[in-house]
Protein backbone atom coordinates (compact mmCIF):
# COMPACT_ATOMS: atom_id res chain seq x y z
CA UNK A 1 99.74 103.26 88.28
CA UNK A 2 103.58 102.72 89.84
CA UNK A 3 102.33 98.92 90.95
CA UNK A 4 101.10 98.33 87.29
CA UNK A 5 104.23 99.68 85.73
CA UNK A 6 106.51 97.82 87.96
CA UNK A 7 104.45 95.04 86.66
CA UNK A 8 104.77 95.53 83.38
CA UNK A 9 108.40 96.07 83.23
CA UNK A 10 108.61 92.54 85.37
CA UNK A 11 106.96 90.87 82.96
CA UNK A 12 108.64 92.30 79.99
CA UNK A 13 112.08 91.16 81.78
CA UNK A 14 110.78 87.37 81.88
CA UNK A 15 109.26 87.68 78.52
CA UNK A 16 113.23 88.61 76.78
CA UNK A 17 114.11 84.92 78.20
CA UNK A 18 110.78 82.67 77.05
CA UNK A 19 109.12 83.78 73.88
CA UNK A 20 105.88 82.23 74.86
CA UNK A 21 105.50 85.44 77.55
CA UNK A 22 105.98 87.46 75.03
CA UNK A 23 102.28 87.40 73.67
CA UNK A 24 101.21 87.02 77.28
CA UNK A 25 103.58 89.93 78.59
CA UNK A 26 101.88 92.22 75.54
CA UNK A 27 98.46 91.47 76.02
CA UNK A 28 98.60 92.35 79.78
CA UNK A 29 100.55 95.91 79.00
CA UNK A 30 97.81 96.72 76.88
CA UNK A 31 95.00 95.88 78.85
CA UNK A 32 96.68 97.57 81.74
CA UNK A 33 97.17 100.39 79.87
CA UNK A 34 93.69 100.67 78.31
CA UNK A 35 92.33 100.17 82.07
CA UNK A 36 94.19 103.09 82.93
CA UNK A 37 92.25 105.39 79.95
CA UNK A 38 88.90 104.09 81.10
CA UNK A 39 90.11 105.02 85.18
CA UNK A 40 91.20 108.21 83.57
CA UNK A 41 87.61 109.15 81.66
CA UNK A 42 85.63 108.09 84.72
CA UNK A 43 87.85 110.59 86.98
CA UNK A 44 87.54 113.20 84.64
CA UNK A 45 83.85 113.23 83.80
């Protein structure tokens, strides 16, 4: 979960200086983040 954050916050850094990672840099957070919830719910059931 560190590694993905890390990640995240790498690509949100190169995303402030091209606009075109923006939409990229967005679309990965989210997926990484809804990948997380799904890891979470198999864990707990």
């Amino acid at each position: 979960m560190k590694f993905i954050g890390s990640k995240a916050l790498k690509i949100n850094k190169i995303s402030k200086r091209i606009p075109r990672t923006i939409i990229i840099g967005k679309a990965l957070y989210t997926n990484s983040f809804v990948l997380i919830q799904v890891y979470l719910r198999i864990t707990l059931e």
